[in-house]
PDB file of N, CA and C in Angstrom:
ATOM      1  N   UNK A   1       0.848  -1.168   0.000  1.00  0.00           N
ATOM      2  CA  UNK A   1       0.000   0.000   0.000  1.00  0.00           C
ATOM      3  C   UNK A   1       0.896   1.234   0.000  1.00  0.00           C
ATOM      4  N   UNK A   2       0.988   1.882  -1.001  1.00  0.00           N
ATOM      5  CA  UNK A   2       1.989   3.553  -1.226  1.00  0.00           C
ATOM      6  C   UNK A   2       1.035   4.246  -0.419  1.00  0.00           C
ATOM      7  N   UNK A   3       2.062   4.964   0.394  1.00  0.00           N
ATOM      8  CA  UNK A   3       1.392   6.575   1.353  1.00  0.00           C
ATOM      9  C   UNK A   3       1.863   7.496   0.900  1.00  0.00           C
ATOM     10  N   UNK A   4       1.667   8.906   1.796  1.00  0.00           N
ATOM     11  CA  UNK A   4       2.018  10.158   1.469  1.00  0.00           C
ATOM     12  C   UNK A   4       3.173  10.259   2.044  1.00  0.00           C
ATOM     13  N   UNK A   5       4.627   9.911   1.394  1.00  0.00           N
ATOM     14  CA  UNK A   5       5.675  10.331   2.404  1.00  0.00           C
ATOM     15  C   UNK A   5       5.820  11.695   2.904  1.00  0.00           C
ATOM     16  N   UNK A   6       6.454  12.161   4.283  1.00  0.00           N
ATOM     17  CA  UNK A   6       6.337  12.758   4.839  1.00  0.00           C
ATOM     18  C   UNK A   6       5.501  13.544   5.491  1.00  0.00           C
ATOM     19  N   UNK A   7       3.858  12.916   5.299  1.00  0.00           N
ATOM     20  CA  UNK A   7       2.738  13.444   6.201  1.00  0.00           C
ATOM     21  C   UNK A   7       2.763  12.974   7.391  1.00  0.00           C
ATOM     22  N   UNK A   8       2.523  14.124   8.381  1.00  0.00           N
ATOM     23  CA  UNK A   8       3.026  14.445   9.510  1.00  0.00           C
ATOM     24  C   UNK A   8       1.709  15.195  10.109  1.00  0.00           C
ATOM     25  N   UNK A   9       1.314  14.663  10.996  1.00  0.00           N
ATOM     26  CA  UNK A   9      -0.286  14.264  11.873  1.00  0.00           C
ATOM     27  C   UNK A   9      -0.215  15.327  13.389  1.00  0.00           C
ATOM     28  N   UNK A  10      -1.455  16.289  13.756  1.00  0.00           N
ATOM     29  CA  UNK A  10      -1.196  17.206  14.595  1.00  0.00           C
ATOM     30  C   UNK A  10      -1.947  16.656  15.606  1.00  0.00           C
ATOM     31  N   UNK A  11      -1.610  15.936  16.796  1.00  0.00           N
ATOM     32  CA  UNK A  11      -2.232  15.297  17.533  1.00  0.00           C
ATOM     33  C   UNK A  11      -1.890  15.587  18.910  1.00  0.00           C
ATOM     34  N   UNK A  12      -3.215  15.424  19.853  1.00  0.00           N
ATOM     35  CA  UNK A  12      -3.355  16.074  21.202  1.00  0.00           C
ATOM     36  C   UNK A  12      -2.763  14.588  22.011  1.00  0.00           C
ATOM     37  N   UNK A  13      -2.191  15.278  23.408  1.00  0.00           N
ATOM     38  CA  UNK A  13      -1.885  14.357  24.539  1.00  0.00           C
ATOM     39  C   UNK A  13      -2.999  13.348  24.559  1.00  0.00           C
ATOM     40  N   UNK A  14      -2.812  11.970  24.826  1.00  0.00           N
ATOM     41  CA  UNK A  14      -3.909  11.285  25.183  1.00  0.00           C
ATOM     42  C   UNK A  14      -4.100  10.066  24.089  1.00  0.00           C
ATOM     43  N   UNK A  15      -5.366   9.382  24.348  1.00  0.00           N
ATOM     44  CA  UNK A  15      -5.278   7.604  23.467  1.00  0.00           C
ATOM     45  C   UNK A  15      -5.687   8.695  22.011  1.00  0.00           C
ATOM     46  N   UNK A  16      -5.472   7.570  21.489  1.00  0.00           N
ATOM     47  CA  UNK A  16      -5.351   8.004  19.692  1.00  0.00           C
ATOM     48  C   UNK A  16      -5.511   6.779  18.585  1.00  0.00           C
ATOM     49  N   UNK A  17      -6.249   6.679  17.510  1.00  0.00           N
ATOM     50  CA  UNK A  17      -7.233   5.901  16.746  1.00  0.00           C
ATOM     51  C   UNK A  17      -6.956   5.925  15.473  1.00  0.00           C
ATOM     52  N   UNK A  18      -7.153   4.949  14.644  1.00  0.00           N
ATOM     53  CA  UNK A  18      -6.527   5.178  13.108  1.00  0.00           C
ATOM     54  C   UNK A  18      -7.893   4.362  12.721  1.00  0.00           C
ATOM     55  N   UNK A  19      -9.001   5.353  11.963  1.00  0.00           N
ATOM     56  CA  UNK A  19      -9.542   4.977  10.878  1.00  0.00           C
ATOM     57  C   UNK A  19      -9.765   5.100   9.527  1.00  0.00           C
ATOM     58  N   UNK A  20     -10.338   4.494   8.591  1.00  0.00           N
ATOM     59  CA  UNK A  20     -10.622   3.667   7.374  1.00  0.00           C
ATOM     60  C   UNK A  20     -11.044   3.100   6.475  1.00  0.00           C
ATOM     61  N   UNK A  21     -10.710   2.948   5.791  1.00  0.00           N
ATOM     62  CA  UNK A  21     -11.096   1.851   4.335  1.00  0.00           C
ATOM     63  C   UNK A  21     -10.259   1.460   3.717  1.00  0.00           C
ATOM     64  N   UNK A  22      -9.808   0.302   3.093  1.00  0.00           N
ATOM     65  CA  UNK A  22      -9.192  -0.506   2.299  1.00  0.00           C
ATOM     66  C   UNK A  22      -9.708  -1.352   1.085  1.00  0.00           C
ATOM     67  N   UNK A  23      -9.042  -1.437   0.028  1.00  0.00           N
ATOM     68  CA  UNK A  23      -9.291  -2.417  -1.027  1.00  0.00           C
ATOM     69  C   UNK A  23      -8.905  -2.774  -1.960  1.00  0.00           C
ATOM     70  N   UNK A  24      -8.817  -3.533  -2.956  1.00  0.00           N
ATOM     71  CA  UNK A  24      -8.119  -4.124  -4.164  1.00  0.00           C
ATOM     72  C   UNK A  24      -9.015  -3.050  -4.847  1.00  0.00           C
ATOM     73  N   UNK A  25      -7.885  -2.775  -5.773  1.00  0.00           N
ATOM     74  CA  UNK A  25      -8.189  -1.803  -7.173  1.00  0.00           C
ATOM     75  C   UNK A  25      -8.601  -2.472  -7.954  1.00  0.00           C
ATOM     76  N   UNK A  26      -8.157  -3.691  -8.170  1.00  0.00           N
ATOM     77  CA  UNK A  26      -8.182  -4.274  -9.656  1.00  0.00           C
ATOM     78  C   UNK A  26      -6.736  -4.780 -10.224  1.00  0.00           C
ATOM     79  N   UNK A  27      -5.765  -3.689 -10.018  1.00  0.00           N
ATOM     80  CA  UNK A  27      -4.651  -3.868 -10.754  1.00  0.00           C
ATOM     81  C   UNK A  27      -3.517  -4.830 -10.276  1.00  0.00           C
ATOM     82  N   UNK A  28      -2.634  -5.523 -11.007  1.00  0.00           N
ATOM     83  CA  UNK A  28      -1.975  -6.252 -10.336  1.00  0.00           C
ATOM     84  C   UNK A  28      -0.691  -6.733 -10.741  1.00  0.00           C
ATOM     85  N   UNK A  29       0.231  -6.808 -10.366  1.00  0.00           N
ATOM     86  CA  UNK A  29       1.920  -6.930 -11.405  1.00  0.00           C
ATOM     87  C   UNK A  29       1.371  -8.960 -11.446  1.00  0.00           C
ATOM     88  N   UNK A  30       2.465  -8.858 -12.999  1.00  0.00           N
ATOM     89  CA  UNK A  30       2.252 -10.438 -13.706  1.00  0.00           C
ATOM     90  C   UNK A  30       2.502 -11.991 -12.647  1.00  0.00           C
ATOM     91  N   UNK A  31       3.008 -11.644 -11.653  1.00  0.00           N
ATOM     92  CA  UNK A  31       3.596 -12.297 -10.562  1.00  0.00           C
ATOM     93  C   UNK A  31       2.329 -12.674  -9.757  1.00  0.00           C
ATOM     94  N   UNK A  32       1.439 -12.207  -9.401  1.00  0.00           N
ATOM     95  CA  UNK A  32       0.241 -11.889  -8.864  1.00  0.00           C
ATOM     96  C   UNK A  32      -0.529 -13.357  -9.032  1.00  0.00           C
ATOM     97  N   UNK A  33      -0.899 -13.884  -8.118  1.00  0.00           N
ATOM     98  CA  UNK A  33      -2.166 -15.075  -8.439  1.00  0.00           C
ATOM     99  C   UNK A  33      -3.314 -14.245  -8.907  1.00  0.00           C
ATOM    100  N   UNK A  34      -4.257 -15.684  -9.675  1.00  0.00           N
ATOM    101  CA  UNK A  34      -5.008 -14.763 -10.020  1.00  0.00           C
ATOM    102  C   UNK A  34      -6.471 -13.843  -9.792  1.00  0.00           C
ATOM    103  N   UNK A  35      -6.256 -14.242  -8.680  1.00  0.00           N
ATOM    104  CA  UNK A  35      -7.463 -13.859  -7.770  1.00  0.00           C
ATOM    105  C   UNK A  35      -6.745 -13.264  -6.756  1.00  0.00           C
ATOM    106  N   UNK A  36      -6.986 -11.825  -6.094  1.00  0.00           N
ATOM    107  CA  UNK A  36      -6.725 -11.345  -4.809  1.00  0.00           C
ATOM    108  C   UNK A  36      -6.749 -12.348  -3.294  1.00  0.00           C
ATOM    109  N   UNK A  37      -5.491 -12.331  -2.712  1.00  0.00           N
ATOM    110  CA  UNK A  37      -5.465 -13.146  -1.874  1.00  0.00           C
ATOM    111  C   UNK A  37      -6.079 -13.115  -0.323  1.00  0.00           C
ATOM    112  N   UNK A  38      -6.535 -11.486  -0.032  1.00  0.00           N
ATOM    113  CA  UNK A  38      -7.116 -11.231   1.203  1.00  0.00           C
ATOM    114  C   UNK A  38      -5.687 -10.971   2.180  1.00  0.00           C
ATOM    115  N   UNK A  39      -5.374  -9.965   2.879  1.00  0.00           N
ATOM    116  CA  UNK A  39      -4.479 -10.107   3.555  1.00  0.00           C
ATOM    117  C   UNK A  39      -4.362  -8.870   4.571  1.00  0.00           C
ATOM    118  N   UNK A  40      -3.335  -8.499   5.487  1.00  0.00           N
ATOM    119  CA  UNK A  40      -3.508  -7.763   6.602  1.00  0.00           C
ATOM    120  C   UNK A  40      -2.471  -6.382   5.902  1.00  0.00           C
ATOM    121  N   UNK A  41      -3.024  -5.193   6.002  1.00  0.00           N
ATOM    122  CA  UNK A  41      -2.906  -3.653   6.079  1.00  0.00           C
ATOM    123  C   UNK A  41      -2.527  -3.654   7.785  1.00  0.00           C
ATOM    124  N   UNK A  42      -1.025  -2.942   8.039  1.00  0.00           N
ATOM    125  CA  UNK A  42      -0.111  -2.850   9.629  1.00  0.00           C
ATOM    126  C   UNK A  42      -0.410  -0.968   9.369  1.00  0.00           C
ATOM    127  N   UNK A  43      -0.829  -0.640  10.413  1.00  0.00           N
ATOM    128  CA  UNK A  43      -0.540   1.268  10.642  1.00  0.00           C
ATOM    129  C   UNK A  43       0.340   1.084  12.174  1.00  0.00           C
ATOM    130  N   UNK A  44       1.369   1.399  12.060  1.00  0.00           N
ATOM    131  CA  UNK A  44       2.565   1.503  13.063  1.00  0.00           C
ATOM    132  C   UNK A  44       2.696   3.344  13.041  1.00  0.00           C
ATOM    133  N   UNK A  45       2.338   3.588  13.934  1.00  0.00           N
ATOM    134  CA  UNK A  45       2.143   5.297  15.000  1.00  0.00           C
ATOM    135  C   UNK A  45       3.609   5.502  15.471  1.00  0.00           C
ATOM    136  N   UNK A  46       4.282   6.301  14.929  1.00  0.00           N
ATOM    137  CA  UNK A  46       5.440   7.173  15.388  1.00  0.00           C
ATOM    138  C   UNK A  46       5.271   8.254  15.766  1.00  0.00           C
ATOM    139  N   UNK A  47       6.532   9.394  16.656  1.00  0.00           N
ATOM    140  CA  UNK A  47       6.393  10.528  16.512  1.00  0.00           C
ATOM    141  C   UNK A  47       7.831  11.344  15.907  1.00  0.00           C
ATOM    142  N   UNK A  48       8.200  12.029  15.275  1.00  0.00           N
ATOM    143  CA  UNK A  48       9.540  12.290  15.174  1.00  0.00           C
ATOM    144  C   UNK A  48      10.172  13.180  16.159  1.00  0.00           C
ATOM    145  N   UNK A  49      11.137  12.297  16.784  1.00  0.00           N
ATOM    146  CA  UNK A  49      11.631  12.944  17.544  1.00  0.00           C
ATOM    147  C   UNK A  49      13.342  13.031  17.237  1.00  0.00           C
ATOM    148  N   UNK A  50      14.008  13.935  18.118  1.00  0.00           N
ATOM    149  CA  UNK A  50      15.169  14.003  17.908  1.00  0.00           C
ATOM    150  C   UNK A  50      15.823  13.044  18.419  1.00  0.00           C
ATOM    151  N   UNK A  51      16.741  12.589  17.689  1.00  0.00           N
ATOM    152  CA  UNK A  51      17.617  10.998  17.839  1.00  0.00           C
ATOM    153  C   UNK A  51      16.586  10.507  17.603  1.00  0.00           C
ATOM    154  N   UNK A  52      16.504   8.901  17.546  1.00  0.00           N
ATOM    155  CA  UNK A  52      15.458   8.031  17.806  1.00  0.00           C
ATOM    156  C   UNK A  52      13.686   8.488  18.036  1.00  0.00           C
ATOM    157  N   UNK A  53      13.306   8.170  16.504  1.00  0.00           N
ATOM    158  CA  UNK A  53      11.606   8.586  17.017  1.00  0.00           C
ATOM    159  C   UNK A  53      10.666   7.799  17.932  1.00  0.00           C
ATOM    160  N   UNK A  54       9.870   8.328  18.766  1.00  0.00           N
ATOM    161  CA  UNK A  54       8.763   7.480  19.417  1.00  0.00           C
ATOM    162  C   UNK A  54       8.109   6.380  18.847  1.00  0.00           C
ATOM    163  N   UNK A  55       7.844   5.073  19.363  1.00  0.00           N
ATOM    164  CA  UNK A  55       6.792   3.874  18.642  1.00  0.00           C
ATOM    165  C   UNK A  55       5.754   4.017  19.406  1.00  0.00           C
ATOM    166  N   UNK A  56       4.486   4.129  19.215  1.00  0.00           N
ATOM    167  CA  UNK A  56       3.348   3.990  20.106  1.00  0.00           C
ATOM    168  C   UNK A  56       2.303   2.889  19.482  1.00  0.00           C
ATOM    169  N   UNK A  57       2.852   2.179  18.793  1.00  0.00           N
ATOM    170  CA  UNK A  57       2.109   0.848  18.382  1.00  0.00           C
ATOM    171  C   UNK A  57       1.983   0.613  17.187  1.00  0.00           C
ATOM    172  N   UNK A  58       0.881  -0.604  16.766  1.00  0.00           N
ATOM    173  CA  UNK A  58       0.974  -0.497  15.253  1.00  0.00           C
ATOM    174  C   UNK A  58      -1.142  -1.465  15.843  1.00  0.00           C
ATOM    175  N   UNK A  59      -1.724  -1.313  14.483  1.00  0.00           N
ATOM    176  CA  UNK A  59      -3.183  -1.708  14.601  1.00  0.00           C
ATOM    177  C   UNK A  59      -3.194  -1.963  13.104  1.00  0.00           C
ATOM    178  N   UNK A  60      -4.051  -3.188  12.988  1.00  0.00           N
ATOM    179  CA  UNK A  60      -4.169  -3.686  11.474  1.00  0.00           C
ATOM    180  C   UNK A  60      -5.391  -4.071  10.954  1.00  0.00           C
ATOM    181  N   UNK A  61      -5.688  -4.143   9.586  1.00  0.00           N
ATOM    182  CA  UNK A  61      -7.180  -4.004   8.925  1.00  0.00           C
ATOM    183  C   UNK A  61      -6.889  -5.304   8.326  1.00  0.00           C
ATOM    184  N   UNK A  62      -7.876  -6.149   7.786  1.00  0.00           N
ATOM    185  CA  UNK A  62      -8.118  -7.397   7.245  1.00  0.00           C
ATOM    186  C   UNK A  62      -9.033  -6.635   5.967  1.00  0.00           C
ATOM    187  N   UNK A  63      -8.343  -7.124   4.481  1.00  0.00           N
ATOM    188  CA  UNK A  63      -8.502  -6.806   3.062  1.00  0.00           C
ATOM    189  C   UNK A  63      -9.133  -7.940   2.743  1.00  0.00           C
ATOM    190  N   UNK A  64     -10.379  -8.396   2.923  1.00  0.00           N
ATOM    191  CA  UNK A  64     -10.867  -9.716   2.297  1.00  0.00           C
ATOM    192  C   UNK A  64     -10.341  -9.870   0.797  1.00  0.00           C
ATOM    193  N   UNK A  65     -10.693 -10.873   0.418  1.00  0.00           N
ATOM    194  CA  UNK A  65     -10.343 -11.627  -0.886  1.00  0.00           C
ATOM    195  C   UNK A  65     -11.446 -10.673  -2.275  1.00  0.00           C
ATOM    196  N   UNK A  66     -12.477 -10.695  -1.190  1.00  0.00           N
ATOM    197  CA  UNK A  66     -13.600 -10.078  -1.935  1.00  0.00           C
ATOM    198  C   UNK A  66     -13.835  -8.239  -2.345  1.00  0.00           C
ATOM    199  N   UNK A  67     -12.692  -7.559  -1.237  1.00  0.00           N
ATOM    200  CA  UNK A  67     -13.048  -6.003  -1.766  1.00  0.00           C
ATOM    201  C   UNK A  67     -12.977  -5.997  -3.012  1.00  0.00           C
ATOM    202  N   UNK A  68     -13.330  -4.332  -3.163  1.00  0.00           N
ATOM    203  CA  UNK A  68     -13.506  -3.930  -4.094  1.00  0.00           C
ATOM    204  C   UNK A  68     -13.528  -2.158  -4.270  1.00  0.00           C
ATOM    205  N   UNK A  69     -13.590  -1.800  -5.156  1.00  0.00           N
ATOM    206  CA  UNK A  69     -13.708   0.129  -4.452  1.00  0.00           C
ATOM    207  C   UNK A  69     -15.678   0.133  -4.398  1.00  0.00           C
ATOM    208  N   UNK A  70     -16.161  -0.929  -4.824  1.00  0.00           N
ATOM    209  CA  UNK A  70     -17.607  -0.645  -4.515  1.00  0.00           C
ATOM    210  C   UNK A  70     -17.678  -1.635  -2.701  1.00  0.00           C
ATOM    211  N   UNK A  71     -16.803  -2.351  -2.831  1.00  0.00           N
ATOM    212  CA  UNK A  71     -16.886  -3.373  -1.331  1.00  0.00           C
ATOM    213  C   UNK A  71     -15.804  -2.950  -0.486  1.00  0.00           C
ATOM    214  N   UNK A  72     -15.833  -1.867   0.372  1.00  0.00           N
ATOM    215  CA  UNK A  72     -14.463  -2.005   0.951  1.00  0.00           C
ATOM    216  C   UNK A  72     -14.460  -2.630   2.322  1.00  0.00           C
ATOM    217  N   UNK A  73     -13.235  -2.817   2.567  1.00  0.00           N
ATOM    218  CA  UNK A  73     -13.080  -3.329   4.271  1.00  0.00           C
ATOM    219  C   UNK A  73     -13.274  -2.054   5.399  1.00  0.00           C
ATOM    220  N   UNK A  74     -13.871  -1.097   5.813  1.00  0.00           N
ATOM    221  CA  UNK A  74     -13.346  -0.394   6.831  1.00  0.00           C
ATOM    222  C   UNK A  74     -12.625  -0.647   8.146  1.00  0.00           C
ATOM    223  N   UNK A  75     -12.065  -0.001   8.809  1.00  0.00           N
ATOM    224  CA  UNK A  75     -11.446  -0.057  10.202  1.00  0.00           C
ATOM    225  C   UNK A  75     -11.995   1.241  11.080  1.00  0.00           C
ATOM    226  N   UNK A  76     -11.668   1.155  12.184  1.00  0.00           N
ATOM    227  CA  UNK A  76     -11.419   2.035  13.462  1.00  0.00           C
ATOM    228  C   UNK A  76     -10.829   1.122  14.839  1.00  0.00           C
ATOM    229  N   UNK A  77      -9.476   1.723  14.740  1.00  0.00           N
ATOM    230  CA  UNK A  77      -8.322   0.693  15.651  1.00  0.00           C
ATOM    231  C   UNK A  77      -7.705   1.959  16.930  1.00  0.00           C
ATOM    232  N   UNK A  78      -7.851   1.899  17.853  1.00  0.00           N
ATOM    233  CA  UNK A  78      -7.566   2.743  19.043  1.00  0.00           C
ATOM    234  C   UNK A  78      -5.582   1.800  19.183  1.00  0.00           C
ATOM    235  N   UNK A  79      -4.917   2.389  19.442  1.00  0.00           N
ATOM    236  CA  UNK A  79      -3.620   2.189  19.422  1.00  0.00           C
ATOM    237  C   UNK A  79      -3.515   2.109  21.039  1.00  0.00           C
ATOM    238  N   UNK A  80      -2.647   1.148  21.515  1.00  0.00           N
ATOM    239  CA  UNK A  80      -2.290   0.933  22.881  1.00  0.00           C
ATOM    240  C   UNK A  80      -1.892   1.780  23.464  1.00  0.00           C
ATOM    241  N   UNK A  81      -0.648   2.442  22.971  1.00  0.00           N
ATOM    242  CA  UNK A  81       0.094   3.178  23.784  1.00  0.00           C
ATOM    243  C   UNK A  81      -0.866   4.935  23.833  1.00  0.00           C
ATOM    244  N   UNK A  82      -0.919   5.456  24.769  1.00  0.00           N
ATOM    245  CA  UNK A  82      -1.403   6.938  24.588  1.00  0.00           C
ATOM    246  C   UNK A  82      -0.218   7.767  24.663  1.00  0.00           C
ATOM    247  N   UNK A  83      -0.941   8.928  23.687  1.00  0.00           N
ATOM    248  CA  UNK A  83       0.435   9.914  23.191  1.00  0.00           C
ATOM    249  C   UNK A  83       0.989  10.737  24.836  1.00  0.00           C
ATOM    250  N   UNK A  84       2.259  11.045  24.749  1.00  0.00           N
ATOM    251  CA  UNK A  84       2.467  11.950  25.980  1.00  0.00           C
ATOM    252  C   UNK A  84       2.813  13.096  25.615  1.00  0.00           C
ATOM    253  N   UNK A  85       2.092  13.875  24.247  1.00  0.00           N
ATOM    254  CA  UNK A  85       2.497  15.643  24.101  1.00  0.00           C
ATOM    255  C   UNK A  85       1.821  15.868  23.124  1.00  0.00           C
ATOM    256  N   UNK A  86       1.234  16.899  23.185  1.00  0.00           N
ATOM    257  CA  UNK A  86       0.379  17.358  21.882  1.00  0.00           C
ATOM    258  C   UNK A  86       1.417  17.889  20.484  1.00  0.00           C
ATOM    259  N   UNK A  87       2.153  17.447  19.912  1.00  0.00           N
ATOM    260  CA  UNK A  87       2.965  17.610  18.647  1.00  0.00           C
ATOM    261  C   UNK A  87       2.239  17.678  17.037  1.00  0.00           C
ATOM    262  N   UNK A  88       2.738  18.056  16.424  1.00  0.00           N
ATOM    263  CA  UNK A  88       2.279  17.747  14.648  1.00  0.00           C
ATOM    264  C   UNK A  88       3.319  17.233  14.233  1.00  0.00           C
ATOM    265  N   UNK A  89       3.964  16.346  14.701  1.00  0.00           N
ATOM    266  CA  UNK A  89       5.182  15.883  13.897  1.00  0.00           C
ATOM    267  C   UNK A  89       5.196  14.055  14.524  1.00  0.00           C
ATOM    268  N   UNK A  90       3.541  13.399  14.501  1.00  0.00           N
ATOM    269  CA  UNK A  90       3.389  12.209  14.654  1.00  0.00           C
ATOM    270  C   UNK A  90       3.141  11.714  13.334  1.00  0.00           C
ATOM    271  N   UNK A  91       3.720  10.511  12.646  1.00  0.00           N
ATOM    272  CA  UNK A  91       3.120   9.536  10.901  1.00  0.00           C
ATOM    273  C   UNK A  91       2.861   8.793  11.420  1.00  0.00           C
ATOM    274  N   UNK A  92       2.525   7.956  10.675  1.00  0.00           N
ATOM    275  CA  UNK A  92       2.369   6.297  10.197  1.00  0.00           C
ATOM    276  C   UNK A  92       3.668   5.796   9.048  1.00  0.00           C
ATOM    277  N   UNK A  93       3.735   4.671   9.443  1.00  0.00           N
ATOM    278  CA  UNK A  93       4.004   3.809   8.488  1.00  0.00           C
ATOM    279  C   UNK A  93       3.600   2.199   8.431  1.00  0.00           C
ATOM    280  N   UNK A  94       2.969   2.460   6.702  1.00  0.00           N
ATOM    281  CA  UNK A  94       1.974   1.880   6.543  1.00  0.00           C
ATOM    282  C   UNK A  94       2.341   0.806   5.585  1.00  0.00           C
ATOM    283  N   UNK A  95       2.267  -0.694   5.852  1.00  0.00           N
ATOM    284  CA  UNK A  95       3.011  -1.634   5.538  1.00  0.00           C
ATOM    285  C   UNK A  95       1.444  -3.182   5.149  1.00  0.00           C
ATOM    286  N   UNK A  96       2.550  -3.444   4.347  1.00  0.00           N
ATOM    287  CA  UNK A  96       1.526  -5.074   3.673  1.00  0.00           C
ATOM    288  C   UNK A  96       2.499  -5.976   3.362  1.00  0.00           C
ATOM    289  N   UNK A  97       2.410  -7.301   3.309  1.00  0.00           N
ATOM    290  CA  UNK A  97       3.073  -8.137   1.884  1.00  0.00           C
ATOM    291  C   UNK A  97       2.753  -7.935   1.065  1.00  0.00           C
ATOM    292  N   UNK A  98       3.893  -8.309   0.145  1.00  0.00           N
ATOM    293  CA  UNK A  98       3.924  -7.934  -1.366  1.00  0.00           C
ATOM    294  C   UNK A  98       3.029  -9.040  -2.004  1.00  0.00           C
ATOM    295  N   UNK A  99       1.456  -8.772  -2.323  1.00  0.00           N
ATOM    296  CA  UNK A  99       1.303  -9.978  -2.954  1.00  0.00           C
ATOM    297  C   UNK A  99       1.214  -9.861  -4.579  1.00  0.00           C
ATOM    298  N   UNK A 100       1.554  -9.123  -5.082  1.00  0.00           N
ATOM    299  CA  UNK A 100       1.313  -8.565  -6.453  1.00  0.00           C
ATOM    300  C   UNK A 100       0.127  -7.397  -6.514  1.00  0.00           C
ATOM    301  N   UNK A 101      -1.408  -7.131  -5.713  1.00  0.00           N
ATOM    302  CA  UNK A 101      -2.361  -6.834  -5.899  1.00  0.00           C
ATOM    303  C   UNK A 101      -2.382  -5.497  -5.321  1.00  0.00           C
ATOM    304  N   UNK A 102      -2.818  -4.600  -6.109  1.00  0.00           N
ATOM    305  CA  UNK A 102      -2.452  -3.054  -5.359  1.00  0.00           C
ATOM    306  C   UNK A 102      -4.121  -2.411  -4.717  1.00  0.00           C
ATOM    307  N   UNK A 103      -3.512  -2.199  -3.104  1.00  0.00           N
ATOM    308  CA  UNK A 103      -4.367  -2.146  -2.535  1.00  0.00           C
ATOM    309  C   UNK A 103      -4.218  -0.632  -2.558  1.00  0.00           C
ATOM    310  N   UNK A 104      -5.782  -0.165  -2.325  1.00  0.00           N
ATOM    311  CA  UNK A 104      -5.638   1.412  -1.938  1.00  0.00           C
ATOM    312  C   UNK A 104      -6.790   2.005  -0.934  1.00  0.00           C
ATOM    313  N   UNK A 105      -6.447   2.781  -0.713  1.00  0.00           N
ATOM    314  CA  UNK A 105      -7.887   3.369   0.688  1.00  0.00           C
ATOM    315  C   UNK A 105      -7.303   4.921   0.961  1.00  0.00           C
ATOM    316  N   UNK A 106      -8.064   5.044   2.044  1.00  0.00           N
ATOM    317  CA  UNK A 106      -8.144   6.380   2.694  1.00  0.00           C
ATOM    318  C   UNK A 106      -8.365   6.166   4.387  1.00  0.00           C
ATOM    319  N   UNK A 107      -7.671   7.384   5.323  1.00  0.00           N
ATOM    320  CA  UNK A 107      -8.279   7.100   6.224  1.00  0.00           C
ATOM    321  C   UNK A 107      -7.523   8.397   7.437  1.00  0.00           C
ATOM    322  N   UNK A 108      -7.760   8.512   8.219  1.00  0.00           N
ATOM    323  CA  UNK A 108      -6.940   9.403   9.339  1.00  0.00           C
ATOM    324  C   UNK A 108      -6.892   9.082  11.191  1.00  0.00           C
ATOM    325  N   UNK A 109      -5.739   9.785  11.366  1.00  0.00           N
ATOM    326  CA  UNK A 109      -5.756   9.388  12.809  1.00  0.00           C
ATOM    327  C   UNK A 109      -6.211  10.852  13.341  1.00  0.00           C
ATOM    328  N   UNK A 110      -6.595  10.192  14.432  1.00  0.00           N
ATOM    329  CA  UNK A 110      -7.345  11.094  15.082  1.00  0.00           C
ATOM    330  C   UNK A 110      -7.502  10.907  17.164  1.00  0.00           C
ATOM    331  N   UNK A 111      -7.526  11.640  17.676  1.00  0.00           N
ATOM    332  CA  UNK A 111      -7.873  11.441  18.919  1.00  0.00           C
ATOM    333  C   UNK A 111      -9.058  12.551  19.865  1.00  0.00           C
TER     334      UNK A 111
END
């Protein structure tokens, strides 16, 4: 799943939530079985900090076999750890296996 590199999230002290939608486009490199395989979308919550950035967890969405951009999967995943400072300089990074099938969505964190 491609993101927006370097978007950078303005978020208050306190628990914090990543929601969603996910799904197969359609498109798919030649490697690809030929049917979408269903598989897990990871959102891992950083903050950038100086030296070494903050981890405050990661929460994951299930892409059935079956989406679609008319069928999507949604989420809403509350993250374990709660933030300790109100900053704008918290991302994601947003991770899948490679199964050939290009997944795409929308979604934001929020608290």
């Amino acid at each position: 799943m491609e993101g927006n590199k370097g978007n950078y999230h303005s978020l208050d002290k306190g628990s914090v939530s990543a929601a969603g939608l996910a799904y197969y486009t359609g498109s798919k490199k030649s490697y690809a079985a030929s049917k979408p395989p269903g598989q897990n979308v990871s959102y891992a919550l950083y903050k950038d900090d100086a030296g070494a950035d903050t981890y405050y967890g990661t929460v994951s969405q299930s892409v059935s076999s079956s989406s679609t951009p008319n069928k999507v999967n949604k989420f809403d995943k509350k993250f374990d750890k709660a933030l300790g400072a109100k900053s704008s300089k918290y991302y994601l990074v947003i991770y899948t296996s490679d199964t050939g099938w290009k997944i795409s969505g929308e979604g934001k964190v929020k608290n």
